[in-house]
Protein backbone atom coordinates (compact mmCIF):
# COMPACT_ATOMS: atom_id res chain seq x y z
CA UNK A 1 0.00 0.00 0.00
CA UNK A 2 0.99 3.38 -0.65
CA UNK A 3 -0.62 6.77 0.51
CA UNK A 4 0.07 10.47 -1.28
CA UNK A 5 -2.29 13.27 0.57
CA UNK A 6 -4.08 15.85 -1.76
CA UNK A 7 -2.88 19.16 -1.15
CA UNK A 8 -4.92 21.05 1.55
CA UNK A 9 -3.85 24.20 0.09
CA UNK A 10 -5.81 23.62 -3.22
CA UNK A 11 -9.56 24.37 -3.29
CA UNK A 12 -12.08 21.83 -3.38
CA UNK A 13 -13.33 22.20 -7.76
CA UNK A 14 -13.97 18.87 -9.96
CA UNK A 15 -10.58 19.44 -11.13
CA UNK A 16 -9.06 17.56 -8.45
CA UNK A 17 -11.97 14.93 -8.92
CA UNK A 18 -11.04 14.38 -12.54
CA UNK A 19 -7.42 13.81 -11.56
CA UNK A 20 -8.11 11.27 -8.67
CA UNK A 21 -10.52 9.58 -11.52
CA UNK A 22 -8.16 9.38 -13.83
CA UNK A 23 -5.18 7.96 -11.31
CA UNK A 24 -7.89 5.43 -10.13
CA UNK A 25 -8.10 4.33 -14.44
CA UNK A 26 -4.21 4.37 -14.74
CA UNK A 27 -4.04 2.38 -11.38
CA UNK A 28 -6.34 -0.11 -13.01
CA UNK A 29 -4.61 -0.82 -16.04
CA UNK A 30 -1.64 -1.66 -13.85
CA UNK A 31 -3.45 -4.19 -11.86
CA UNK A 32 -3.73 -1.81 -8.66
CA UNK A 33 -6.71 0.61 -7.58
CA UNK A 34 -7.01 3.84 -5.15
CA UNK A 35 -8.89 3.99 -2.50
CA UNK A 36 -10.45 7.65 -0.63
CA UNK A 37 -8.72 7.55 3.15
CA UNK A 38 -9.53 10.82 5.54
CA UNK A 39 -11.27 12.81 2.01
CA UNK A 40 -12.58 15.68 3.27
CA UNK A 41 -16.34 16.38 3.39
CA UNK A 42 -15.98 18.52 0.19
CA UNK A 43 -13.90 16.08 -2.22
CA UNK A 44 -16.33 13.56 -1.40
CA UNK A 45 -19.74 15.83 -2.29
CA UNK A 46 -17.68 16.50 -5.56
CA UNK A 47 -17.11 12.91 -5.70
CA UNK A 48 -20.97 11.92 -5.23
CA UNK A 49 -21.65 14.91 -7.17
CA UNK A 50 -20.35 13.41 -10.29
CA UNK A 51 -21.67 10.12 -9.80
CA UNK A 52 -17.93 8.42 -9.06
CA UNK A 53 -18.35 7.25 -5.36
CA UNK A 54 -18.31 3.37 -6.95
CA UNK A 55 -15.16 4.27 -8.96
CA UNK A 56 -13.74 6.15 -6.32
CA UNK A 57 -14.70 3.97 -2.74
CA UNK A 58 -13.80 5.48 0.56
CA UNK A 59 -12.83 4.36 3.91
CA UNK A 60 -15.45 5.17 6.13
């Protein structure tokens, strides 16, 4: 397992969605997947928002 944290000093916009959905495809094609730990409540409205929760799971 590894772990990278999303900067906290970006704001909260789909653009960061679109690059966590597109690391969780290029993960996949390597045989590996991401997984949400500790998202903040904002990502993960963004998240829901676009309809990725299932592509993008979280830890509760």
């Amino acid at each position: 397992m590894a772990e990278w944290p999303l900067p906290t000093s970006e704001r909260a916009d789909m653009g960061i969605v679109d690059r966590l959905a597109h690391l969780q495809l290029e993960a996949r094609r390597l045989g590996c997947a991401i997984r949400l730990r500790n998202v903040c409540s904002e990502v993960w409205e963004l998240v829901e928002l676009a309809g990725l929760d299932d592509v993008l799971p979280a830890d509760d």
